[in-house]
Protein backbone atom coordinates (compact mmCIF):
# COMPACT_ATOMS: atom_id res chain seq x y z
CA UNK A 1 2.94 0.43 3.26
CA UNK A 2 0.14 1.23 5.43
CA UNK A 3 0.44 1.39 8.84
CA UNK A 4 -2.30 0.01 11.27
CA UNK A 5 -3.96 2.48 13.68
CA UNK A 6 -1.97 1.20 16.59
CA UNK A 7 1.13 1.72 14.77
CA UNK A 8 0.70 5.48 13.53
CA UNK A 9 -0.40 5.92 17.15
CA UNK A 10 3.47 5.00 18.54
CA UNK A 11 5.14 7.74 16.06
CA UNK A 12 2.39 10.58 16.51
CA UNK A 13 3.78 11.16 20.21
CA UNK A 14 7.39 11.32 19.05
CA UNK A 15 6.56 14.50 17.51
CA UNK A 16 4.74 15.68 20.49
CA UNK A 17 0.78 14.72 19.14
CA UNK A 18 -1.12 13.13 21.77
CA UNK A 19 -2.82 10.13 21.75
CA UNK A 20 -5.48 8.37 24.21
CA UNK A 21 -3.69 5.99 26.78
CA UNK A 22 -4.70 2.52 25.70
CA UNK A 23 -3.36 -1.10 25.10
CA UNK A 24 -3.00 -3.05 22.51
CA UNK A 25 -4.26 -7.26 22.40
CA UNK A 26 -3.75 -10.09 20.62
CA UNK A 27 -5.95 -12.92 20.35
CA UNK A 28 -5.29 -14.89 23.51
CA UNK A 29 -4.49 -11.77 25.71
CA UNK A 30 -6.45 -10.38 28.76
CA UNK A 31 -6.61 -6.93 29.02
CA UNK A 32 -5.41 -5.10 32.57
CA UNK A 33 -8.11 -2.66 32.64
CA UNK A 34 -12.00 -2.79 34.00
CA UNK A 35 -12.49 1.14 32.92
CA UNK A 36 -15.08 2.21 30.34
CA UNK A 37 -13.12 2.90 26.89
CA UNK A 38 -13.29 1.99 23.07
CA UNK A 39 -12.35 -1.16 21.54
CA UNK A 40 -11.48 -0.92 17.80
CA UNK A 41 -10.64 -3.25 15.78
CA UNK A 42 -7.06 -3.23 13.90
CA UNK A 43 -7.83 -3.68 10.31
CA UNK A 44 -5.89 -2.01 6.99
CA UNK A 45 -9.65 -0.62 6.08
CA UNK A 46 -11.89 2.35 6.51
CA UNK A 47 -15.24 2.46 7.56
CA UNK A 48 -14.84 0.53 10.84
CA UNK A 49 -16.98 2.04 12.84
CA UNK A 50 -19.97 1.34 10.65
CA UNK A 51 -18.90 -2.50 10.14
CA UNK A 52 -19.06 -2.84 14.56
CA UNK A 53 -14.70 -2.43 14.48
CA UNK A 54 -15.42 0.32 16.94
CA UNK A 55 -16.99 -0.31 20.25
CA UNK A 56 -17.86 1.96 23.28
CA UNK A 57 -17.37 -0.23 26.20
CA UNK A 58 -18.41 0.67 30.53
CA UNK A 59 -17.33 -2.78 32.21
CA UNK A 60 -15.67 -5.54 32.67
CA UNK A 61 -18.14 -8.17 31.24
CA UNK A 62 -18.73 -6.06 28.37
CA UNK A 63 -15.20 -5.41 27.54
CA UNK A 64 -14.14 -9.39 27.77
CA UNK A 65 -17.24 -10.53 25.82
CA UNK A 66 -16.55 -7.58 22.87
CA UNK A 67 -12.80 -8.74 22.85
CA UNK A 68 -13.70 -12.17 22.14
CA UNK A 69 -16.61 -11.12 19.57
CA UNK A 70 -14.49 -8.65 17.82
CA UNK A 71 -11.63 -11.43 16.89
CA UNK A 72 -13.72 -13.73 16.20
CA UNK A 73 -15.40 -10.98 13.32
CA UNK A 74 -14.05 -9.91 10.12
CA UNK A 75 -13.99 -6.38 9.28
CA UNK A 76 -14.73 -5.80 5.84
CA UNK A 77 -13.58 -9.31 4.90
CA UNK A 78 -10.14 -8.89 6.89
CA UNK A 79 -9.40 -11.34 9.57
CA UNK A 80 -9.04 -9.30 13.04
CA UNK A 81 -5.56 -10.00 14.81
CA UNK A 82 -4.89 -7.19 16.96
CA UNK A 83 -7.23 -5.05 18.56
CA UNK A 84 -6.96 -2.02 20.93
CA UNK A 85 -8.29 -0.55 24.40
CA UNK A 86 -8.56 3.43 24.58
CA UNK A 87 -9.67 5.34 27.04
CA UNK A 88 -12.91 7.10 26.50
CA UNK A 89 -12.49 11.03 25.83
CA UNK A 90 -15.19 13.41 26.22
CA UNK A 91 -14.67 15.36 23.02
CA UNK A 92 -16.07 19.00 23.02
CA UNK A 93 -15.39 19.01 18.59
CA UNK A 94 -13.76 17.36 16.58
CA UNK A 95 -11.26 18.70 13.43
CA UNK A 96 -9.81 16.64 10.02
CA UNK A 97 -6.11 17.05 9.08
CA UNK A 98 -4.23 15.55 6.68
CA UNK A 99 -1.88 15.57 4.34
CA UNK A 100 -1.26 13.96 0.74
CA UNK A 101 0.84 13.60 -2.01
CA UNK A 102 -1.39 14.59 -5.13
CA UNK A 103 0.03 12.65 -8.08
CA UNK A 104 -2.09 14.98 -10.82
CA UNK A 105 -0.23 18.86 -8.98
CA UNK A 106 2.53 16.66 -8.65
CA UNK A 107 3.24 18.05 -5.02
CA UNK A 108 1.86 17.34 -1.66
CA UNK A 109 -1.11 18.85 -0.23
CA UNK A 110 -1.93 19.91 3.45
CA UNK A 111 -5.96 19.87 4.11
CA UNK A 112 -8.11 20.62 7.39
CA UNK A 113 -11.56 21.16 8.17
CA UNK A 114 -13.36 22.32 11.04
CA UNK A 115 -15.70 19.23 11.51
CA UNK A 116 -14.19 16.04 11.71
CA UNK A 117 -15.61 12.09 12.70
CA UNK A 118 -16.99 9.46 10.54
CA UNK A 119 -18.79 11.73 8.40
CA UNK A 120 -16.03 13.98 7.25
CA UNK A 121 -15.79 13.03 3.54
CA UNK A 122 -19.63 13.17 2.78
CA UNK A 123 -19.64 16.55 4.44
CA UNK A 124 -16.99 17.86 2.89
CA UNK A 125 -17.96 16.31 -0.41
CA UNK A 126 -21.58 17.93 0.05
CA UNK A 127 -20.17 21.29 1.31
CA UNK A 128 -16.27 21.81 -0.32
CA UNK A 129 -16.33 24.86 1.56
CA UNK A 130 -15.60 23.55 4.64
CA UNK A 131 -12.50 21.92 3.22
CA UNK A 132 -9.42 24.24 3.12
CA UNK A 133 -6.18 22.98 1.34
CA UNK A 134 -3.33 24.54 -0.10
CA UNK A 135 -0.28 22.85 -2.16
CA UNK A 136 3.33 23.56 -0.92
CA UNK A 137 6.95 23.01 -2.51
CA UNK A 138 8.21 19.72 -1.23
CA UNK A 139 11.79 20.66 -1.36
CA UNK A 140 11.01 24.06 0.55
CA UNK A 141 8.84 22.20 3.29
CA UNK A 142 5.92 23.68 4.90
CA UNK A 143 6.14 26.33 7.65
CA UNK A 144 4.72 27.27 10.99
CA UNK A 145 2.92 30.12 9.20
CA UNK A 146 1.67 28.83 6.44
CA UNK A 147 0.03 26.04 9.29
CA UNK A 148 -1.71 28.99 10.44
CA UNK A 149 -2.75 30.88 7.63
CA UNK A 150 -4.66 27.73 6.34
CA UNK A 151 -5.98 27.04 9.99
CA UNK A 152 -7.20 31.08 10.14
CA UNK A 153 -8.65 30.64 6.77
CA UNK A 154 -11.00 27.74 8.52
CA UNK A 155 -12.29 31.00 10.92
CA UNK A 156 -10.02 29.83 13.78
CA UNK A 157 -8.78 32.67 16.25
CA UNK A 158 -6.61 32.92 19.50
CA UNK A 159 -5.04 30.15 21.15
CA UNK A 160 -7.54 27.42 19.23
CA UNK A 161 -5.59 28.76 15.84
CA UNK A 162 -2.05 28.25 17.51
CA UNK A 163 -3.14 25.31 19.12
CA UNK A 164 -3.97 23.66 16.00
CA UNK A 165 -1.70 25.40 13.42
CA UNK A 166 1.33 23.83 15.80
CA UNK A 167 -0.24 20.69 15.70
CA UNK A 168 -0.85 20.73 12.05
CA UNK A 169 3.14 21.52 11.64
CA UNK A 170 4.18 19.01 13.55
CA UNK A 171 2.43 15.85 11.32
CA UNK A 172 3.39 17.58 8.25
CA UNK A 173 6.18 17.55 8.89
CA UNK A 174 6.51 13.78 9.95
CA UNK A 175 4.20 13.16 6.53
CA UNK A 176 7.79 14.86 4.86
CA UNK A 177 10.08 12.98 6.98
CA UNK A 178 8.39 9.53 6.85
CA UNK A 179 8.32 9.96 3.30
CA UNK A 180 4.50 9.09 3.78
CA UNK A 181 2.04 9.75 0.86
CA UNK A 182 -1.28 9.88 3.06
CA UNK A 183 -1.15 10.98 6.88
CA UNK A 184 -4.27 11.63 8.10
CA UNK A 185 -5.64 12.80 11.64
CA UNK A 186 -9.53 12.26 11.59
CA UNK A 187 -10.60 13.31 14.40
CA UNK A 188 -8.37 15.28 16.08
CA UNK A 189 -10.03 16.03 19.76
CA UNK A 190 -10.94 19.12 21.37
CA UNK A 191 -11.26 18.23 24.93
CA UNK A 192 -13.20 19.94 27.91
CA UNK A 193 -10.07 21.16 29.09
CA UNK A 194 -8.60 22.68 25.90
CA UNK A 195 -6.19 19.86 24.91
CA UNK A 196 -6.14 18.22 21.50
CA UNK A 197 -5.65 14.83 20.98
CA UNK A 198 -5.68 12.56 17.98
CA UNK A 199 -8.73 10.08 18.21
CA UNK A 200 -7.50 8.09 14.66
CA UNK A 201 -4.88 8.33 12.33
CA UNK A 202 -4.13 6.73 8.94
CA UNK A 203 -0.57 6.83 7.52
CA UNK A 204 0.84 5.15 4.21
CA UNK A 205 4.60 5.29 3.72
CA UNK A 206 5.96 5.00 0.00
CA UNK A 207 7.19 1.21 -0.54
CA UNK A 208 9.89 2.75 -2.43
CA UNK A 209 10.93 4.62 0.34
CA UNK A 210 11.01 1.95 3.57
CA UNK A 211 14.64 1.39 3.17
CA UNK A 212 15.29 4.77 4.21
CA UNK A 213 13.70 3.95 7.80
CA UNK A 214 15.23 1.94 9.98
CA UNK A 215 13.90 3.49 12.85
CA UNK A 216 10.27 2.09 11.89
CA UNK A 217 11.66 -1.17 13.50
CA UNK A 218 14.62 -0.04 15.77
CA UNK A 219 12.56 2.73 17.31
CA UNK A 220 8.81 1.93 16.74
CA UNK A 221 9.01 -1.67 16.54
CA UNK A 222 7.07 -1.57 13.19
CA UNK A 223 8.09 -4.04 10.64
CA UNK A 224 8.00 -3.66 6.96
CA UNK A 225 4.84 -5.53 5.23
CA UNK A 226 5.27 -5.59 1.68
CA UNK A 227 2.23 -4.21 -0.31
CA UNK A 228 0.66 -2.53 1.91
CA UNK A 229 -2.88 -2.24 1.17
CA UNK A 230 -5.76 -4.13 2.96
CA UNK A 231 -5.06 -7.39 1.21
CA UNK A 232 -3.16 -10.07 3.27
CA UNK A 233 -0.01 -10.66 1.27
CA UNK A 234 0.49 -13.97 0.50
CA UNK A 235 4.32 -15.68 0.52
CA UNK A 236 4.47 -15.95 -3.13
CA UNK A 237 4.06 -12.05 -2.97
CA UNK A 238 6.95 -11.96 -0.50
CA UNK A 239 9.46 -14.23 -2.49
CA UNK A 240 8.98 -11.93 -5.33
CA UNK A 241 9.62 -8.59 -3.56
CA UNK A 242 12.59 -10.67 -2.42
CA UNK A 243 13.90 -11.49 -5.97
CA UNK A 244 13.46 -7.86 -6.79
CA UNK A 245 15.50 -6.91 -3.81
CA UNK A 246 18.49 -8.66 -4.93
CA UNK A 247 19.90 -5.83 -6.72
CA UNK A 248 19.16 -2.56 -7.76
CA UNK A 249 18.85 -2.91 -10.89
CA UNK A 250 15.61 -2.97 -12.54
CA UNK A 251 12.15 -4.30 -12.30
CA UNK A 252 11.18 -7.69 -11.49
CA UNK A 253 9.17 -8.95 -8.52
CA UNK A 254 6.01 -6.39 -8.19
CA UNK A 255 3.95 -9.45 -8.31
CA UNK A 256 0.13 -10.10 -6.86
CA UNK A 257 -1.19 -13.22 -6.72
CA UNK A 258 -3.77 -14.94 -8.56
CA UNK A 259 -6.14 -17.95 -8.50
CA UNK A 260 -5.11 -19.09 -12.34
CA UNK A 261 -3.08 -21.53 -14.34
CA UNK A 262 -0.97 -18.99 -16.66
CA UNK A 263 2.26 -17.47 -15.21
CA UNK A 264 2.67 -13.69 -16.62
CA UNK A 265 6.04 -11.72 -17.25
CA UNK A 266 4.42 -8.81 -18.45
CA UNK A 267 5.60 -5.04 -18.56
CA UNK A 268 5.43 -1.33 -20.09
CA UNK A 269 3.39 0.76 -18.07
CA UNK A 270 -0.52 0.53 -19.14
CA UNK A 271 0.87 -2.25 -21.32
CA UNK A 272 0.91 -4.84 -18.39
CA UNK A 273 -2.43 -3.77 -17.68
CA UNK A 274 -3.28 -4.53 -20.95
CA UNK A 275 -2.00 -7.84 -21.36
CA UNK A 276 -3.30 -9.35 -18.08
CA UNK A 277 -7.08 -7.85 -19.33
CA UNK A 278 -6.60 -9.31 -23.00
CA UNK A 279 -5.53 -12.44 -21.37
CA UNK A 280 -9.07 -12.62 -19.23
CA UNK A 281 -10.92 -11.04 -22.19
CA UNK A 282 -9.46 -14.29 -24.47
CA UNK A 283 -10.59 -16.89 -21.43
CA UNK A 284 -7.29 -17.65 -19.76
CA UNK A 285 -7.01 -17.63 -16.27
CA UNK A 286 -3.55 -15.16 -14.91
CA UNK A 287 -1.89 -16.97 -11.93
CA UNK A 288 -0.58 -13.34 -11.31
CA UNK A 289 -0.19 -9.56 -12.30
CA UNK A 290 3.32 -8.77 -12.79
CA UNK A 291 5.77 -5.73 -13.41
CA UNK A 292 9.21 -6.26 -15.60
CA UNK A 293 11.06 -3.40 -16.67
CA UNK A 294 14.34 -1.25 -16.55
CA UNK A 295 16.38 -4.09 -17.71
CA UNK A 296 16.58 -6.36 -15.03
CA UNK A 297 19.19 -8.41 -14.68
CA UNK A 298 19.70 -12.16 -15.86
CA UNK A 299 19.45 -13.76 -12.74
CA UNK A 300 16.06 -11.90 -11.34
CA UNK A 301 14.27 -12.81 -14.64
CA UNK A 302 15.03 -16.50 -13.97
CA UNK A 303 14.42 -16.26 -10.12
CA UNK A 304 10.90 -14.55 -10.80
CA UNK A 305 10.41 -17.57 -13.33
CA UNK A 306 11.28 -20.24 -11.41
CA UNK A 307 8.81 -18.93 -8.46
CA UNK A 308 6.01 -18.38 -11.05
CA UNK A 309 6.12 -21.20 -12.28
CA UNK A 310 6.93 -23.49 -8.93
CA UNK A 311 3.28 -22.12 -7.98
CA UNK A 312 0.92 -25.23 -7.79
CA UNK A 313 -1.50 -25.73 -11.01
CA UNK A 314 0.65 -22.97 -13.07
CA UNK A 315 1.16 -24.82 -16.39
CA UNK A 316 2.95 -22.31 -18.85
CA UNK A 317 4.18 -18.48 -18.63
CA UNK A 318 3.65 -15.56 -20.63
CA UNK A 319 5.92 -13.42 -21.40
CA UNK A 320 4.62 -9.86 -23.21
CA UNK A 321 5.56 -6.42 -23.01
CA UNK A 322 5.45 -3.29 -25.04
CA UNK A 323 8.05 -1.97 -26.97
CA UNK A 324 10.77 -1.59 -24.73
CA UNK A 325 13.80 0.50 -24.98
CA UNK A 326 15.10 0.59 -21.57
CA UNK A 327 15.21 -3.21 -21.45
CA UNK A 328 16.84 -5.56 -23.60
CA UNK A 329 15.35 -8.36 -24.86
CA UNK A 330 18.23 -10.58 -24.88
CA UNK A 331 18.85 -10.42 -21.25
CA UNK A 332 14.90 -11.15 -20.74
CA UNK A 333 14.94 -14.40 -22.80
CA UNK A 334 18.02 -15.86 -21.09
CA UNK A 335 16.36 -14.93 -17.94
CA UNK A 336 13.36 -16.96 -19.10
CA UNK A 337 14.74 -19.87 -20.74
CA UNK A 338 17.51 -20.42 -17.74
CA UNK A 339 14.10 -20.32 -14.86
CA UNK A 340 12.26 -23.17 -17.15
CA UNK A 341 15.78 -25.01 -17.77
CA UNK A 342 16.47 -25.29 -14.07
CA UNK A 343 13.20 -26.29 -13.26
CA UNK A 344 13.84 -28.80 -15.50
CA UNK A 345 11.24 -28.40 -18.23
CA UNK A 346 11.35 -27.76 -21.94
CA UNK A 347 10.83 -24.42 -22.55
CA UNK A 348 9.22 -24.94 -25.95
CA UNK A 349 6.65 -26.30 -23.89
CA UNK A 350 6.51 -23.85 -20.87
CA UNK A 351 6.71 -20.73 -22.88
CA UNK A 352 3.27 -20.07 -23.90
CA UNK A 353 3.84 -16.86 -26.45
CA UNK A 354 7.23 -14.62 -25.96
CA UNK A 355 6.06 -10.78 -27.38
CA UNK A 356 8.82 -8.35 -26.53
CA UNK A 357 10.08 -5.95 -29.48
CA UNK A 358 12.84 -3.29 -28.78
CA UNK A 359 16.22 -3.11 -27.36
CA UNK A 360 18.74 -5.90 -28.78
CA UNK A 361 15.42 -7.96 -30.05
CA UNK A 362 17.55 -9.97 -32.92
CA UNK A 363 19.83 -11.44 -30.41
CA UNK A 364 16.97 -12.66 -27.44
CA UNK A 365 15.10 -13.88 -30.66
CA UNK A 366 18.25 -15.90 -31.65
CA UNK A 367 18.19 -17.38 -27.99
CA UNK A 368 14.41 -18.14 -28.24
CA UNK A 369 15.04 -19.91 -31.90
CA UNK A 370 17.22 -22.13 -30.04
CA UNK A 371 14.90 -23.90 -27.48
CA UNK A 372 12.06 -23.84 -30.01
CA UNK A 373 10.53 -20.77 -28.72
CA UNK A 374 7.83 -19.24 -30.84
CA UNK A 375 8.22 -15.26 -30.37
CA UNK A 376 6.07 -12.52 -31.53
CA UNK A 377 7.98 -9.19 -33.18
CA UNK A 378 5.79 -5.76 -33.36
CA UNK A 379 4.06 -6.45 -36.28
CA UNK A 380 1.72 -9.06 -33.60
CA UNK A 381 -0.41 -6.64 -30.92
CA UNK A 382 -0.45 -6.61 -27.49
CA UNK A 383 -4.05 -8.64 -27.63
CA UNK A 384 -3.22 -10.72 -30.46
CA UNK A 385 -0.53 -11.94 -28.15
CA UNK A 386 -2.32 -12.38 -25.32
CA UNK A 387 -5.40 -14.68 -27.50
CA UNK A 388 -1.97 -16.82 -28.46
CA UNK A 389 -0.91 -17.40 -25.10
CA UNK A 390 -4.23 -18.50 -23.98
């Protein structure tokens, strides 16, 4: 889940980072300040700045007439509903810190750089040198020294380096705590009078993780969007995660949204990738992308099924996964054939192809056979299924 600017700004002071004093609007509200400051926009994007999110504002006028012209302006194609009021700091420089997990080392990664601002990834990219990263044991945590070994090998000295290093502690160590997988200052502030505060920051918590932190809502007020990205989600999207909060037990419910006509169940790692491209390849039109696995139970199958299917202009559903071994196909097909039964269709009808070989196969073929199910064994690909269904 990503967390909007004005969100990442309420947890950075909690762990003693400063932020500029500002206030936060929603469409409608009048803002209680005639001081020159910033208006930004609140959007799950980057690049804000050069799309006109971010606005220097000196008066009064100005600040109600960019209010008003900033909600009424997409960012990026994302509809503006909150936007805030900073006040403006005189920055002497500007530093990048940040944090991430890095799937590939398979362990996170702590990163600064000595310039920061809107730039920061071209420079770096164009000079690496001025990036300086090291990785770090996740179970051992990262320490006040190692902070400032990687801030000293930037050139920092004196009370800059233990400014810094201390600050650079202090949101690694929320990146650990949140169990975040980006956190990101960019820029952090150098001010005239040798404070540091944090101009921007971008923080993604693991989905898997949110139920682990309450206080997002109880402390923060923050409340758990599902699918986090810069995409709206839509309520389909939410009923799903719902069904696949029901119980712990396996996969079923990662679902985004489509504009199509063909439900999809689909599953096995790159398999469901490759089903939901063979299915465009062939000409059909997905009313969704999809994630099944880890034997899910009965009764989330059929809830997932019913929901695809209840979707407006969604005809028939798909149902094809790779050869599974932690799932059993038995448990699938009831799942299946239970959703269509209860919406009350025929399911030799509804059930456009049914390709899942593995785990107790004979017996969900059995069920299938007796609805009039045609099913697909091993010996039919991944594609070949996928040109059926369509």
């Amino acid at each position: 889940m990503r967390l909007y600017e004005y969100e990442a700004k309420k947890i950075l002071p909690s762990r003693g980072i400063a932020v500029p004093r500002g206030q936060v609007l929603s469409p409608g509200e009048k803002i209680d300040t005639s001081r020159p400051g910033v208006l930004k926009a609140q959007v799950l994007s980057g690049g804000r700045q050069k799309a006109g999110g971010v606005v220097i504002v000196s008066g009064p006028d100005q600040i109600a007439d960019t209010v008003q012209a900033l909600f009424q302006k997409p960012i990026h194609g994302l509809p503006v509903t909150k936007i805030i009021w900073e006040e403006f700091i005189e920055v002497e420089r500007e530093f990048f810190l940040g944090a991430i997990y890095d799937s590939s080392r398979k362990s996170p990664l702590v990163f600064f750089s000595p310039e920061g601002g809107v730039e920061v990834e071209l420079l770096t990219e164009k000079d690496p040198g001025r990036l300086f990263y090291r990785d770090f044991d996740i179970l051992q945590g990262f320490s006040e020294y190692q902070a400032r070994e990687l801030i000293a090998e930037a050139g920092l000295q004196g009370s800059e380096l233990l400014k810094i290093s201390d600050i650079l502690y202090r949101m690694v160590s929320l990146f650990l705590d949140l169990d975040a997988t980006i956190l990101e200052i960019n820029p952090l502030a150098q001010t005239k009078d040798g404070n540091y505060i944090a101009l921007d920051c971008h923080i993604d918590i693991d989905d898997d993780a949110l139920y682990r932190h309450k206080e997002l809502e109880t402390q923060f007020g923050i409340l758990k969007r599902e699918g986090g990205g810069g995409r709206q989600v839509t309520e389909l999207e939410r009923q799903a995660a719902a069904i696949d909060n029901l119980d712990h037990r396996g996969v079923a419910g990662r679902v985004i949204e489509f504009d199509g006509n063909l439900a999809l169940l689909i599953g096995g790692g790159g398999a469901s990738l490759a089903a939901f491209d063979a299915i465009r390849r062939h000409g059909g039109r997905p009313a969704n992308y999809c994630e099944i696995g880890g034997n899910p139970t009965v009764l989330k199958v059929k809830e997932l099924t019913k929901l695809l299917l209840s979707k407006p202009g969604v005809e028939k559903i798909a149902v094809i996964m790779n050869v599974v071994s932690n799932t059993r196909v038995d448990l699938v097909a009831r799942g299946v054939i239970k959703g269509v039964l209860e919406l009350g269709r025929d399911p030799a009808k509804t059930i456009a192809v049914f390709r899942i070989p593995g785990a107790w196969e004979e017996e969900g073929y059995k069920i299938l056979a007796r609805y009039g199910v045609p099913y697909c064994g091993r010996t039919v690909s991944i594609d070949e299924a996928a040109k059926e269904a369509v």
